[in-house]
C-alpha atoms as a PDB file:
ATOM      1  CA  UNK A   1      31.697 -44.595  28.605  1.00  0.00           C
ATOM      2  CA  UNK A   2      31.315 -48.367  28.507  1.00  0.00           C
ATOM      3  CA  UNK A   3      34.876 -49.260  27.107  1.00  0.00           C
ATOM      4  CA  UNK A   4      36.283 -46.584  30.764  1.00  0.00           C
ATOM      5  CA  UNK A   5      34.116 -48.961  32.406  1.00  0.00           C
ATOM      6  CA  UNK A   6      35.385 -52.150  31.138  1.00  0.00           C
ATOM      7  CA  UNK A   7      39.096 -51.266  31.492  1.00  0.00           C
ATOM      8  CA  UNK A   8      38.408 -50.201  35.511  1.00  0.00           C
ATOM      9  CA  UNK A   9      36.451 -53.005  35.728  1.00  0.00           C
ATOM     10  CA  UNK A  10      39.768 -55.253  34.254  1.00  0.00           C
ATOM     11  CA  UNK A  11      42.156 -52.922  36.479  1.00  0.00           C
ATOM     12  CA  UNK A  12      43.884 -52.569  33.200  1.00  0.00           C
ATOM     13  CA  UNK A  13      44.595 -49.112  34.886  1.00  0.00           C
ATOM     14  CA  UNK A  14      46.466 -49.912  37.702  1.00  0.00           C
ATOM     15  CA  UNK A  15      49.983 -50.930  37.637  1.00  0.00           C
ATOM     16  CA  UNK A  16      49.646 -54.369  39.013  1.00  0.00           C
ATOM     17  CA  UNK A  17      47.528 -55.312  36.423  1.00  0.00           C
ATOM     18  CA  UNK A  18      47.774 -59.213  35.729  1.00  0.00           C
ATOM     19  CA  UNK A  19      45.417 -60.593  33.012  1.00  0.00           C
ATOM     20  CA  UNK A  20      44.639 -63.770  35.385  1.00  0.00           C
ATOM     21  CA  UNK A  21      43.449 -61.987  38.556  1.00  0.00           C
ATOM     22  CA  UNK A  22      40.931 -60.471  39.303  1.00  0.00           C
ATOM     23  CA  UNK A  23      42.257 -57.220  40.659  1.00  0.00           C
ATOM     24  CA  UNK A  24      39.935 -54.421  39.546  1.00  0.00           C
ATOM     25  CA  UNK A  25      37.753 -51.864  40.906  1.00  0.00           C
ATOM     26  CA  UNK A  26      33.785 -51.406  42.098  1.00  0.00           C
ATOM     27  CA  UNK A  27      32.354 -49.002  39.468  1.00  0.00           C
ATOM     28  CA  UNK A  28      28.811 -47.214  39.974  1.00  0.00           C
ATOM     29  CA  UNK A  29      27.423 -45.211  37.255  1.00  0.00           C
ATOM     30  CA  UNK A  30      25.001 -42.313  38.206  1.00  0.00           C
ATOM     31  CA  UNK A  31      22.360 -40.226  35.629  1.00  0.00           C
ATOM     32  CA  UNK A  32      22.179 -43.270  33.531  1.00  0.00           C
ATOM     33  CA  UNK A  33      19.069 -41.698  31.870  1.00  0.00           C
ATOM     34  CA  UNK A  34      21.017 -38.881  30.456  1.00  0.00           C
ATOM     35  CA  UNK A  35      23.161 -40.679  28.422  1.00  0.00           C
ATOM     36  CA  UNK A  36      23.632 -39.847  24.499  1.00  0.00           C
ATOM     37  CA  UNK A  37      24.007 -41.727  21.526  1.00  0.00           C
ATOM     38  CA  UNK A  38      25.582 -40.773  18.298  1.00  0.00           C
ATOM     39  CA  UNK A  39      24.428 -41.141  15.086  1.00  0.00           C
ATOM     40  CA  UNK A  40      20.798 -42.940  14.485  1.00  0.00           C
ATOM     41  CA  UNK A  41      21.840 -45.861  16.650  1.00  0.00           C
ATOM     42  CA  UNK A  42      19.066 -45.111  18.975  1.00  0.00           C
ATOM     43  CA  UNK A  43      16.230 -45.717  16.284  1.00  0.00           C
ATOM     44  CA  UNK A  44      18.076 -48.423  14.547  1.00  0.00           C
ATOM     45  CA  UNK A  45      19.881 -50.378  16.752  1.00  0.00           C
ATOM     46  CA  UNK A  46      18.372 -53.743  17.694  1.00  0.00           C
ATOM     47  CA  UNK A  47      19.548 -56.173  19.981  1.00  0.00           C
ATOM     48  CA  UNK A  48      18.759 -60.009  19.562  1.00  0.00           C
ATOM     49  CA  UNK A  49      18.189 -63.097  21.994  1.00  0.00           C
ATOM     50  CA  UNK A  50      16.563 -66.813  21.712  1.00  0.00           C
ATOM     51  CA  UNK A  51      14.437 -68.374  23.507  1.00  0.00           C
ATOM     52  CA  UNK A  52      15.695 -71.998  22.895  1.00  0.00           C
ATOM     53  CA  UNK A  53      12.563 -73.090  21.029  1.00  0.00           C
ATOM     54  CA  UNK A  54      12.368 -73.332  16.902  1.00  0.00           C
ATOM     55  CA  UNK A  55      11.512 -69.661  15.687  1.00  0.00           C
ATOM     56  CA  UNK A  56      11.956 -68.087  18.894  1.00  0.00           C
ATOM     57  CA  UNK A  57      14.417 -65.095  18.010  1.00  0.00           C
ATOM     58  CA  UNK A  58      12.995 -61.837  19.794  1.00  0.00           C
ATOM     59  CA  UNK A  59      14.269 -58.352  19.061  1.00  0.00           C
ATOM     60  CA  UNK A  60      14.355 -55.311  20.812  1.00  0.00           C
ATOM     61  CA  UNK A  61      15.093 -51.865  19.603  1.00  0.00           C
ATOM     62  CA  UNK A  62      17.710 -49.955  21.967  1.00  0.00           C
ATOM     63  CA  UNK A  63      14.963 -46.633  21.836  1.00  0.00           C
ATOM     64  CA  UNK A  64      12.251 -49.160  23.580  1.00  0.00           C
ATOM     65  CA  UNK A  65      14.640 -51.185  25.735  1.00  0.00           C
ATOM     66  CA  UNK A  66      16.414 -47.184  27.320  1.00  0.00           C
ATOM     67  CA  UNK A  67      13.427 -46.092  28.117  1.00  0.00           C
ATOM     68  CA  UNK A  68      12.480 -49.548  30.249  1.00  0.00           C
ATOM     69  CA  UNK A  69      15.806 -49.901  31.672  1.00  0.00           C
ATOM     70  CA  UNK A  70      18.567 -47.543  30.535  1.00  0.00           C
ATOM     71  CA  UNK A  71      20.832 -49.427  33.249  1.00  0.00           C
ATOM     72  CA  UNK A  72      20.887 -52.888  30.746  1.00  0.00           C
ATOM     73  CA  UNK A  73      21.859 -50.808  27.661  1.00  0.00           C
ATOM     74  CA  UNK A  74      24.884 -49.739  29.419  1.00  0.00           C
ATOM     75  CA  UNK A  75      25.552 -53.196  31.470  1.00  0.00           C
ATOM     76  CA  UNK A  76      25.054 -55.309  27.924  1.00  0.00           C
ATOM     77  CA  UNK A  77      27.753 -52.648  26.346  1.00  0.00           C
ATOM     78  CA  UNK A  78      30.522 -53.597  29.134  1.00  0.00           C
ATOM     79  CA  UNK A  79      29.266 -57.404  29.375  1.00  0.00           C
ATOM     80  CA  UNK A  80      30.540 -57.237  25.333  1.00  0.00           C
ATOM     81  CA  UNK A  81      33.876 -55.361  25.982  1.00  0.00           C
ATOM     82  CA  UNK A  82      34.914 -57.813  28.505  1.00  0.00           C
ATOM     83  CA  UNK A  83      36.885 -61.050  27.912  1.00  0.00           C
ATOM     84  CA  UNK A  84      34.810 -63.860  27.561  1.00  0.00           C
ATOM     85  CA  UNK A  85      36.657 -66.037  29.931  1.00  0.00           C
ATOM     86  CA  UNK A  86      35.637 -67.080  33.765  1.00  0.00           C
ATOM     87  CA  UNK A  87      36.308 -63.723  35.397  1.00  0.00           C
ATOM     88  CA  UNK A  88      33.910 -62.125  33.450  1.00  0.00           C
ATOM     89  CA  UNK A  89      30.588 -63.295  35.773  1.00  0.00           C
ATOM     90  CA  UNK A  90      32.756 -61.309  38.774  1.00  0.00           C
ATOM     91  CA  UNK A  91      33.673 -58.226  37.044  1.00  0.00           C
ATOM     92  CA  UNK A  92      30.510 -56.914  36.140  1.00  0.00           C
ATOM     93  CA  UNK A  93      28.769 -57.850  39.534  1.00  0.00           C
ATOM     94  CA  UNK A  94      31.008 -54.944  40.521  1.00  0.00           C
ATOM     95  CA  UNK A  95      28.877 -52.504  38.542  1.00  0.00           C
ATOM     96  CA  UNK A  96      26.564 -50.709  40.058  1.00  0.00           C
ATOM     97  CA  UNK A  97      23.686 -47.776  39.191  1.00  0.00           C
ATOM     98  CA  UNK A  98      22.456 -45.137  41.298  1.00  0.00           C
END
């Protein structure tokens, strides 16, 4: 689901597709909370960020961080499959949850 997102979000879909614009569409997901995972990512996968200070790595499992906010799981997925270039702040403001 994340990678349809991230090419609509691109408008790698549409035919005047230019890698420098930023031509692509609004996207809202709905029934985030019934999304599946395959495999035992949802026990094991963990996902990292630092706080800045020495030592200050924190971890979340993806099990604990769905059942907070299910929206961020999704949102961090197409935030990764974007290009990490100036555009990218833009494009995902146009996703939205219902």
């Amino acid at each position: 689901m994340a990678s349809e997102i991230a090419t609509k979000l691109m408008g790698k879909d549409r035919a005047d597709y230019t890698p420098n614009a930023d031509s692509g569409a609004f996207v809202t997901v709905e029934n985030i909370k019934q999304a599946r995972f395959s495999g035992k990512k949802f026990d094991q996968k963990i996902f990292y960020h630092h706080s800045g200070y020495p030592g200050g790595i924190k971890q979340t499992k993806l099990s604990h961080l769905f059942k907070q906010k299910p929206e961020e799981v999704l949102k961090r997925a197409v935030i990764n499959m974007l290009p990490n270039n100036k555009l990218r702040k833009d494009r995902i403001k146009r996703l939205t949850f219902k």
